[in-house]
N, C-alpha and C. Protein backbone atom coordinates (compact mmCIF):
# COMPACT_ATOMS: atom_id res chain seq x y z
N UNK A 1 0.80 -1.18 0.00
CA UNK A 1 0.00 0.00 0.00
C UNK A 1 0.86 1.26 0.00
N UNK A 2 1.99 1.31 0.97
CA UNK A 2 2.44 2.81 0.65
C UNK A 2 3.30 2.95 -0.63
N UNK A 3 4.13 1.61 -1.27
CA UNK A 3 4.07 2.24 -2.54
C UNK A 3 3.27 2.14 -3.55
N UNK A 4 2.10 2.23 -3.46
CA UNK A 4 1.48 3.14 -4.11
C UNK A 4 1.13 4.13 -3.75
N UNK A 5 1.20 4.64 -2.57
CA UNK A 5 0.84 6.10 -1.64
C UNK A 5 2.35 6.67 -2.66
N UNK A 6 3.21 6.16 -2.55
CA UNK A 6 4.52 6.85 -3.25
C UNK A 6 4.18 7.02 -4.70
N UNK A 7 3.82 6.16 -5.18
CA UNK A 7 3.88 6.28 -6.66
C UNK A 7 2.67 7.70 -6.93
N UNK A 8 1.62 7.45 -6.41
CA UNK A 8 0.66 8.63 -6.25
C UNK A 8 0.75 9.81 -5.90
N UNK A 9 1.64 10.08 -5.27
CA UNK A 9 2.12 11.50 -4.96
C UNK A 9 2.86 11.99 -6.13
N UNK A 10 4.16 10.62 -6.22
CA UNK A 10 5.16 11.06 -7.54
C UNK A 10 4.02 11.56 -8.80
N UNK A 11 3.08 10.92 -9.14
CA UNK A 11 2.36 11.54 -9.75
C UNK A 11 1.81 12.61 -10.06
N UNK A 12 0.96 12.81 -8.76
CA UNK A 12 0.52 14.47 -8.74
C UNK A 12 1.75 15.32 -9.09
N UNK A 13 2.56 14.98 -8.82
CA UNK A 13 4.17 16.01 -8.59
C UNK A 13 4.05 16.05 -10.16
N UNK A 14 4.33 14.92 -10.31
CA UNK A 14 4.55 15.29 -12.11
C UNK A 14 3.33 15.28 -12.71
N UNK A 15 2.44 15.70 -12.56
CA UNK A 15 1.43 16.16 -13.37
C UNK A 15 1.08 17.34 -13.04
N UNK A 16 1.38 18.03 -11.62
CA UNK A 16 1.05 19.88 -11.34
C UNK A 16 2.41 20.05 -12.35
N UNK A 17 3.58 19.54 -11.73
CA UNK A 17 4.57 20.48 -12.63
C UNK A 17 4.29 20.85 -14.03
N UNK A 18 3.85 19.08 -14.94
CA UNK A 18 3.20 19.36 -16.18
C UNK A 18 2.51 20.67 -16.32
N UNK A 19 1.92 20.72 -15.72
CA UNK A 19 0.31 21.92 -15.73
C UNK A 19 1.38 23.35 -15.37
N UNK A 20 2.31 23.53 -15.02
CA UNK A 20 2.97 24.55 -14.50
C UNK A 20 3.68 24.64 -15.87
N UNK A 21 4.50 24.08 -16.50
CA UNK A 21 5.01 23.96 -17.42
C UNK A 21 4.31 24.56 -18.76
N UNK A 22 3.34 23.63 -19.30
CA UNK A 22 2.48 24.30 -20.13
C UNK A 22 2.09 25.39 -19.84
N UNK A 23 1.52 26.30 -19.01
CA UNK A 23 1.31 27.38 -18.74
C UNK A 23 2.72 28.50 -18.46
N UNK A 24 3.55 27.63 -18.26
CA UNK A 24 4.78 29.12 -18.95
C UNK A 24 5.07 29.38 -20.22
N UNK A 25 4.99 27.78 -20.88
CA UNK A 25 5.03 27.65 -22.22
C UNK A 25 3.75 28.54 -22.92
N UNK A 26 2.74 28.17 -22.65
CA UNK A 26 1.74 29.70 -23.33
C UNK A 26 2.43 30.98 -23.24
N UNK A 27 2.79 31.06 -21.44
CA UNK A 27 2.89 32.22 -21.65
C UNK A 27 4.14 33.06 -22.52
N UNK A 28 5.01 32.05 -22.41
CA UNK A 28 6.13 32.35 -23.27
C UNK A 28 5.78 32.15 -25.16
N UNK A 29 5.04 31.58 -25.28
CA UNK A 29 4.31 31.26 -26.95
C UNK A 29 3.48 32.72 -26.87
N UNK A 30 2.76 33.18 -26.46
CA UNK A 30 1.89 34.57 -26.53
C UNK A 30 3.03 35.76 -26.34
N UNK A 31 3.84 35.72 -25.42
CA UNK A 31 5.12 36.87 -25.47
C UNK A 31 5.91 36.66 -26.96
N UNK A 32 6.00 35.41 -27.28
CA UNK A 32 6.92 35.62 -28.67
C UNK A 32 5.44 36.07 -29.97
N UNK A 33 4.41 35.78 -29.96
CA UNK A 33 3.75 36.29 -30.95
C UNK A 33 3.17 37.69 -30.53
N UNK A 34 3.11 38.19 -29.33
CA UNK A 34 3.45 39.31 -29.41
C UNK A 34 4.83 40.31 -29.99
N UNK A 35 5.78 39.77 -30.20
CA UNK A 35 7.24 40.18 -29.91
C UNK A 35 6.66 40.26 -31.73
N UNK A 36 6.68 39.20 -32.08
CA UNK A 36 6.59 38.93 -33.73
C UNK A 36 5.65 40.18 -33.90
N UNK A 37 4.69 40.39 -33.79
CA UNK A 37 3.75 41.24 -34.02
C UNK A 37 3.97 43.02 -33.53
N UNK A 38 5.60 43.10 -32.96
CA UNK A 38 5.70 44.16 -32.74
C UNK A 38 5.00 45.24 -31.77
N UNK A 39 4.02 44.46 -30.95
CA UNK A 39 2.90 44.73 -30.33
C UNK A 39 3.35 45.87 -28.92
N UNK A 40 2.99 46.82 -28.44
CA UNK A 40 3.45 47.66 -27.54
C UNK A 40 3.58 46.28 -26.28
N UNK A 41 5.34 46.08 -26.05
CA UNK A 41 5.60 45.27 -24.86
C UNK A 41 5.77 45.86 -24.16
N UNK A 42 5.30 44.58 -22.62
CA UNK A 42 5.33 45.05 -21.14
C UNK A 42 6.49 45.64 -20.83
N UNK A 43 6.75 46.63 -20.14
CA UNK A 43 8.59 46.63 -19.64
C UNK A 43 8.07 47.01 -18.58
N UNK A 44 8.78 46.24 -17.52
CA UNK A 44 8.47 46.42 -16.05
C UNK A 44 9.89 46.30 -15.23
N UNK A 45 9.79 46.63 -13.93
CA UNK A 45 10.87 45.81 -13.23
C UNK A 45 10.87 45.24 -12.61
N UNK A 46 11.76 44.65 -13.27
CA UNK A 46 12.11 42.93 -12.80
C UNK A 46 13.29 42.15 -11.74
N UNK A 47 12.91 41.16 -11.26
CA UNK A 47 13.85 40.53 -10.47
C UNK A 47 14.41 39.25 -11.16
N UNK A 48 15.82 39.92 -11.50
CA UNK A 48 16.85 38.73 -12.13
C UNK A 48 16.37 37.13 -11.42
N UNK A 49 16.77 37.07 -10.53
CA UNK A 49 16.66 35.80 -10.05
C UNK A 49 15.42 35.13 -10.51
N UNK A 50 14.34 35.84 -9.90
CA UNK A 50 12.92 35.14 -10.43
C UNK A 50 12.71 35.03 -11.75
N UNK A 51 13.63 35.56 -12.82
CA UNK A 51 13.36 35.15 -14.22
C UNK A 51 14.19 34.26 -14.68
N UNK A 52 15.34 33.92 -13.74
CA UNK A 52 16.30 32.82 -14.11
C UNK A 52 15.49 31.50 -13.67
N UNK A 53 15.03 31.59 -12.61
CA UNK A 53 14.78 30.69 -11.88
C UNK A 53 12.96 30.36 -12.79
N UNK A 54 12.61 30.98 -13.30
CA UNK A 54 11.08 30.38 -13.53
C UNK A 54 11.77 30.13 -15.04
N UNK A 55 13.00 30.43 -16.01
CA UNK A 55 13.35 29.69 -17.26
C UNK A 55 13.89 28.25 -16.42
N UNK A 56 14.61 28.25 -15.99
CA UNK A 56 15.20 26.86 -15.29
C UNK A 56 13.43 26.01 -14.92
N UNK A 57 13.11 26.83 -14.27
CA UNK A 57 11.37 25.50 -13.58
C UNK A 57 11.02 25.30 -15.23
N UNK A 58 10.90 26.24 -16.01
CA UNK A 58 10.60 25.89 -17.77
C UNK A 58 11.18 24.55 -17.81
N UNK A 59 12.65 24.45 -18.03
CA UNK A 59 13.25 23.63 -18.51
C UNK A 59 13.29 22.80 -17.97
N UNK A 60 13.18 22.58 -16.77
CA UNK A 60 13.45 21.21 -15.97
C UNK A 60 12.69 19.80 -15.98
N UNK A 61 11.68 19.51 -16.84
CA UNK A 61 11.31 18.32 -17.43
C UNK A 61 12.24 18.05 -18.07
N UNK A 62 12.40 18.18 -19.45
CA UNK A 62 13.31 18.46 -20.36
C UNK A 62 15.06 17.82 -19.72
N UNK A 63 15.61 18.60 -18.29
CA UNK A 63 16.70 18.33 -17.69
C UNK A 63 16.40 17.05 -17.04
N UNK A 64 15.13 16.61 -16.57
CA UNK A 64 14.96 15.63 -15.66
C UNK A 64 14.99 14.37 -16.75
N UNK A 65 14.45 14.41 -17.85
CA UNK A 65 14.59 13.84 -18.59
C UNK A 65 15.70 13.30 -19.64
N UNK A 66 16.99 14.25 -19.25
CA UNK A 66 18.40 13.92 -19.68
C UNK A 66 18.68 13.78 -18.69
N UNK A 67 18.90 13.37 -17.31
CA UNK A 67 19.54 13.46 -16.46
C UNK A 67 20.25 14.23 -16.41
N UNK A 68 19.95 15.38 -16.32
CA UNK A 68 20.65 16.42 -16.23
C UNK A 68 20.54 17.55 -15.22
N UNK A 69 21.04 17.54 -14.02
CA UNK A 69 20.81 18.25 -12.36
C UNK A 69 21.58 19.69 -12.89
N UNK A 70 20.56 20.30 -12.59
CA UNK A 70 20.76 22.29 -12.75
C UNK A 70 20.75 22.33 -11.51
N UNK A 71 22.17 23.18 -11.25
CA UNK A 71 21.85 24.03 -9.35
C UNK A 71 22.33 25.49 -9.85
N UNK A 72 21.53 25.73 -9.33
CA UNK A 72 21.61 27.43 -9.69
C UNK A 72 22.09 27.94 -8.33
N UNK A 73 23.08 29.33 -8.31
CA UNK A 73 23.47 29.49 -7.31
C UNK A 73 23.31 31.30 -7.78
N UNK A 74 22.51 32.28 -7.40
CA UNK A 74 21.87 33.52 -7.54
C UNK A 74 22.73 34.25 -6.79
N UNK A 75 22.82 34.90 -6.95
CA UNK A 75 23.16 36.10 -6.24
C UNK A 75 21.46 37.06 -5.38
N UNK A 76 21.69 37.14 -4.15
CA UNK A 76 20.64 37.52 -2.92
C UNK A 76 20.40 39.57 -3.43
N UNK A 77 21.88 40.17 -3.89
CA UNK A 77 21.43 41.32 -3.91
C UNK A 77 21.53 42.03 -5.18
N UNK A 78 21.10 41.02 -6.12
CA UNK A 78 21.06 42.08 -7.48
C UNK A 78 19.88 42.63 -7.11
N UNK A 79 20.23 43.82 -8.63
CA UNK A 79 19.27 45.24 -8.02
C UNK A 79 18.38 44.79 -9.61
N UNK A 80 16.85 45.30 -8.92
CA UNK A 80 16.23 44.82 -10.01
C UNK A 80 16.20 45.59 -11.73
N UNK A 81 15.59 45.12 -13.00
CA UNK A 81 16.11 45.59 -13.86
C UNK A 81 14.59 45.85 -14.29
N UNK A 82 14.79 46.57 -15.76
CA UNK A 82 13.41 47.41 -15.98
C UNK A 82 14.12 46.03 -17.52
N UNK A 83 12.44 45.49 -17.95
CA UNK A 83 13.11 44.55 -19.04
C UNK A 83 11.06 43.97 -19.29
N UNK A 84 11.72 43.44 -20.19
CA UNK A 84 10.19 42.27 -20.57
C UNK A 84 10.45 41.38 -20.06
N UNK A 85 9.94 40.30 -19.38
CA UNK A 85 10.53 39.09 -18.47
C UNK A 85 10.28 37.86 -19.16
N UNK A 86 9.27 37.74 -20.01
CA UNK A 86 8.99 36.72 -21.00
C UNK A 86 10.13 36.91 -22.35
N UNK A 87 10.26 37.93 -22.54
CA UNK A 87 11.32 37.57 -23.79
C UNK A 87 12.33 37.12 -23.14
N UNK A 88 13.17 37.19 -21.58
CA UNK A 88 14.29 37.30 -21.78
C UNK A 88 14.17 35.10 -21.22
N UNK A 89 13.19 35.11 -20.62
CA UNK A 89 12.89 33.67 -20.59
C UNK A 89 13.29 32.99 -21.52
């Protein structure tokens, strides 16, 4: 019984991430056909880290699936930047 309590969790895990995934992927597919379309882009400011770190959560099926372990190591006091955060994704 608990492994399947294990296998069931591993599941949900990889099926929210799925669902997390696709939904950056839109959002990153709608920022590039905006971009294509020349369309007045967002520029806001932004926090380096949180845009490194949500391309890395992007990619990390993809890494989990090469065996391939990303450790990211950020820096705590960059100063934030004025940018589009989906293009630079």
């Amino acid at each position: 019984m608990r492994g399947s309590d294990t296998g069931s969790k591993e599941l949900i895990q990889a099926l929210e991430l799925a669902g997390t995934q696709a939904e950056r992927a839109a959002e990153t597919v709608r920022g590039i056909a905006d971009f294509a379309r020349k369309s007045d882009r967002k520029i806001v400011t932004a926090n380096v880290n949180a845009i490194v770190q949500a391309a890395a959560d992007l990619a990390k099926g993809e890494l989990d699936q090469s065996r391939v372990k990303l450790d990211l190591d950020l820096a705590a006091d960059l100063p934030d930047i004025k940018a589009v955060p989906i293009e630079l994704e």
